[in-house]
C-alpha atoms as a PDB file:
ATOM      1  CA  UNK A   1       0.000   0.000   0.000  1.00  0.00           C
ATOM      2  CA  UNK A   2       2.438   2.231   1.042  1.00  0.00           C
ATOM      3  CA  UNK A   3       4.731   1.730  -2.054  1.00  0.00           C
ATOM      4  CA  UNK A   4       1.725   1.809  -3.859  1.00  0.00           C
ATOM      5  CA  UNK A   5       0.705   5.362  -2.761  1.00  0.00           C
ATOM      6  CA  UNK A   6       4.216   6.801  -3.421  1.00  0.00           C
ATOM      7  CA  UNK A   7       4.474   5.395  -7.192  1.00  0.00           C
ATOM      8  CA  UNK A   8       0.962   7.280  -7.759  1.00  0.00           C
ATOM      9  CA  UNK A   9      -0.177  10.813  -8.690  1.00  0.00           C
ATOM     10  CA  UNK A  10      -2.416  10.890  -5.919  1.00  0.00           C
ATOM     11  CA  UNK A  11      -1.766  14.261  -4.008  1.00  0.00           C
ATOM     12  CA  UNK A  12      -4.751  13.956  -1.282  1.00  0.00           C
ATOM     13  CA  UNK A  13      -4.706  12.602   2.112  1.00  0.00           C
ATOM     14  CA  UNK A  14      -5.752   8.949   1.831  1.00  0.00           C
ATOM     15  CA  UNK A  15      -6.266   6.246   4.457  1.00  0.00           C
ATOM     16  CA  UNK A  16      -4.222   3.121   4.382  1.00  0.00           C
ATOM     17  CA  UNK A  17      -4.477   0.565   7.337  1.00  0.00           C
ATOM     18  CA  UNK A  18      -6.622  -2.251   8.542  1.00  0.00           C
ATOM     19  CA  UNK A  19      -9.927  -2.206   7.910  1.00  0.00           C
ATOM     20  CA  UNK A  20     -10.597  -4.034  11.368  1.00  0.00           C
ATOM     21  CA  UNK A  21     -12.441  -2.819  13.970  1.00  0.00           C
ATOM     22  CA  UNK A  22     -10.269  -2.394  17.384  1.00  0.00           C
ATOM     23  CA  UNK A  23     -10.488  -0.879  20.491  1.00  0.00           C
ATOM     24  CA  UNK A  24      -7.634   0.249  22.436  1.00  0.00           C
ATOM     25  CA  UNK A  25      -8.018  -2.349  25.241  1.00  0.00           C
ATOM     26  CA  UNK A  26      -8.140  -5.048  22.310  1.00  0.00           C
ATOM     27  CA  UNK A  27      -5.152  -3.637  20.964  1.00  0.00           C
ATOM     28  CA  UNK A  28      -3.203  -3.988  24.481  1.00  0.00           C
ATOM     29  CA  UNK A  29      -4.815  -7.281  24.546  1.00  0.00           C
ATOM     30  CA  UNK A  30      -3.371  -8.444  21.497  1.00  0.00           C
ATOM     31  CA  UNK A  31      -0.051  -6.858  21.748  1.00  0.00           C
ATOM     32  CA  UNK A  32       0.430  -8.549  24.968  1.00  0.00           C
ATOM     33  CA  UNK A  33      -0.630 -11.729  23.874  1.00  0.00           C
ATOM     34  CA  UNK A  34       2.119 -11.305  21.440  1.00  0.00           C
ATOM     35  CA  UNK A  35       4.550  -9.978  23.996  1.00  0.00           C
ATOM     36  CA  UNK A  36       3.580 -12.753  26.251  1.00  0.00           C
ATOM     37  CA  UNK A  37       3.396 -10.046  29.174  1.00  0.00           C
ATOM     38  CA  UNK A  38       0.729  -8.381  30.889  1.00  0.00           C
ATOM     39  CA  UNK A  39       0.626  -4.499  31.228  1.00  0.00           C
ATOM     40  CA  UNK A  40      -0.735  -2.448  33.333  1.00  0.00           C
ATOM     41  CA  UNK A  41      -3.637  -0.378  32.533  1.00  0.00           C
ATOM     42  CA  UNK A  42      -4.728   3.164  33.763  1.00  0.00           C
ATOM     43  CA  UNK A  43      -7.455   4.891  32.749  1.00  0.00           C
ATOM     44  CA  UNK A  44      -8.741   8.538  33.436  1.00  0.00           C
ATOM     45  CA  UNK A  45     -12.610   8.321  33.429  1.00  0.00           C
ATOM     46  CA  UNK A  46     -12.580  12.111  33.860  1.00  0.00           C
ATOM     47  CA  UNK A  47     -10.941  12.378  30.393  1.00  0.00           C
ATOM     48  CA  UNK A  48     -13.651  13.034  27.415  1.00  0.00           C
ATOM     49  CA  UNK A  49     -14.541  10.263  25.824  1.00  0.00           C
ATOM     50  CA  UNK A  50     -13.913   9.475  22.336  1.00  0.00           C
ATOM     51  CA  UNK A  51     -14.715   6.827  20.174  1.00  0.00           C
ATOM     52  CA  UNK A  52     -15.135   3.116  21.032  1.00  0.00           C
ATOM     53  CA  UNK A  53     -12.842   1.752  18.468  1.00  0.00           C
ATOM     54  CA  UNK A  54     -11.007   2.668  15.234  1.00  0.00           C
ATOM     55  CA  UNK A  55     -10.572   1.378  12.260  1.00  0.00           C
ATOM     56  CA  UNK A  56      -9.579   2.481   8.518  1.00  0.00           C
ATOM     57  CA  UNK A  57     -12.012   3.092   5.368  1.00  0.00           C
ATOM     58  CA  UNK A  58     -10.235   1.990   2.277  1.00  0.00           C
ATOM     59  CA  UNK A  59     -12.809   3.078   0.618  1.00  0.00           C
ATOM     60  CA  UNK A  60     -10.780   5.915  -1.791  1.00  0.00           C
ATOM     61  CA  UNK A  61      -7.473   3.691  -2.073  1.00  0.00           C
ATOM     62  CA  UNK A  62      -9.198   0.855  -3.575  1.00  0.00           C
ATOM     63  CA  UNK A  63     -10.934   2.579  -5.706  1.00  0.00           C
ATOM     64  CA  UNK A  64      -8.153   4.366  -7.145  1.00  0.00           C
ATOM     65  CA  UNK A  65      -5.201   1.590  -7.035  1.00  0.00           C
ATOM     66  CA  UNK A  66      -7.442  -1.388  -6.264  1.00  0.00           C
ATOM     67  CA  UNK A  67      -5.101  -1.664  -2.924  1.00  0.00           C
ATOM     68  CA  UNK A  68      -6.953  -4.205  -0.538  1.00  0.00           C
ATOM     69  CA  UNK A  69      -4.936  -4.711   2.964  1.00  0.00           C
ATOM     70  CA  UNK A  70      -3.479  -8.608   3.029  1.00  0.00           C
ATOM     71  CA  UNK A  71      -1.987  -8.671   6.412  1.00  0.00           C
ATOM     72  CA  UNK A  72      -3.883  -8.740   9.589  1.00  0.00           C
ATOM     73  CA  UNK A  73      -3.933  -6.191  12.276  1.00  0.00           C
ATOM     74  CA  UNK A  74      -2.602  -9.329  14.504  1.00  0.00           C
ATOM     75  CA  UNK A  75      -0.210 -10.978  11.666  1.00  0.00           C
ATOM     76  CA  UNK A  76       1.322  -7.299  11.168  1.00  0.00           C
ATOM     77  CA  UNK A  77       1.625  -6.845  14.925  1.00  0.00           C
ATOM     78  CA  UNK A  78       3.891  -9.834  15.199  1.00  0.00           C
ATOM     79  CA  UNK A  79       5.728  -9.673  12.373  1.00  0.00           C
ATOM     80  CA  UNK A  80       6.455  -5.691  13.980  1.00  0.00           C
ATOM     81  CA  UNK A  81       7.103  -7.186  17.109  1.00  0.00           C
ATOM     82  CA  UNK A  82       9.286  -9.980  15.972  1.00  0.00           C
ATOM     83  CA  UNK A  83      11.671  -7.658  14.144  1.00  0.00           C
ATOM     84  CA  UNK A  84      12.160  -5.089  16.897  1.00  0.00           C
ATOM     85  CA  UNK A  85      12.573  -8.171  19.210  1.00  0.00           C
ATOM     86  CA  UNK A  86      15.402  -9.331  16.882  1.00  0.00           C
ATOM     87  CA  UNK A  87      17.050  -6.024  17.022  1.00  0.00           C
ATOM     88  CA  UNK A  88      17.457  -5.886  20.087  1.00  0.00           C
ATOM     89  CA  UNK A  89      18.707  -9.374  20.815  1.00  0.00           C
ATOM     90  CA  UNK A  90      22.301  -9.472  21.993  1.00  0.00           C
ATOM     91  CA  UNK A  91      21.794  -5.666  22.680  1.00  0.00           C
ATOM     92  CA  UNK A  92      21.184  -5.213  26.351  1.00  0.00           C
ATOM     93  CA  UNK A  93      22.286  -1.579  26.263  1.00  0.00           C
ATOM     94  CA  UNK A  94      19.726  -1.050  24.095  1.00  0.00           C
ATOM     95  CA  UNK A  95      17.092  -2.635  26.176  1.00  0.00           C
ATOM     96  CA  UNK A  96      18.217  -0.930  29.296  1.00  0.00           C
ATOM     97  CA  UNK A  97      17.577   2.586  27.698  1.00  0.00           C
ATOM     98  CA  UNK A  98      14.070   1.769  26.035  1.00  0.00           C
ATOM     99  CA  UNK A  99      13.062   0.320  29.176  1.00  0.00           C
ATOM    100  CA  UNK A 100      14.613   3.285  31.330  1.00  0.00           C
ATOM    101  CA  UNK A 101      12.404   5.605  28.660  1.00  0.00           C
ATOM    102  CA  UNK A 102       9.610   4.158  28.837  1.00  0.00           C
END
């Protein structure tokens, strides 16, 4: 999609992402899942609320370069996750100062 966009003429904002439906809790869910760890949550039910869940409408990038997503929100998650994972490996330093950033 992304290569796709840059090799056009198109000169508009257009959406590219997954057309699945997620909310932020089942994104945490999934990415820890993934992660195999368990994060904590906080929420600030003062905060204005905003919508349930998000998703993308492909609508105008299929229509003009017949793009259709292939990967998964999850399948791209882990594939994401996997590669930063094997970054890091055998890069403790590393680890130390994301972790110390975070």
């Amino acid at each position: 999609g992304t290569r796709a966009i840059m090799d056009s003429d198109i000169d508009e904002p257009i959406n590219l992402g997954s057309a699945e439906l997620v909310t932020v809790n089942g994104l945490v869910d999934t990415v820890e899942e993934i992660a195999g760890t368990s994060l904590e949550r906080r929420y600030d039910l003062s905060a204005p609320k905003g919508v349930r869940g998000r998703n993308s409408d492909n609508t105008l990038i299929h229509k003009r370069l017949g793009w259709e997503p292939d990967t998964s929100l999850r399948a791209g998650l882990e594939h994401t996750y996997r590669w930063i994972h094997d970054q890091l490996a055998g890069r403790p330093g590393l680890v130390r100062q994301a972790a110390a950033s975070g």
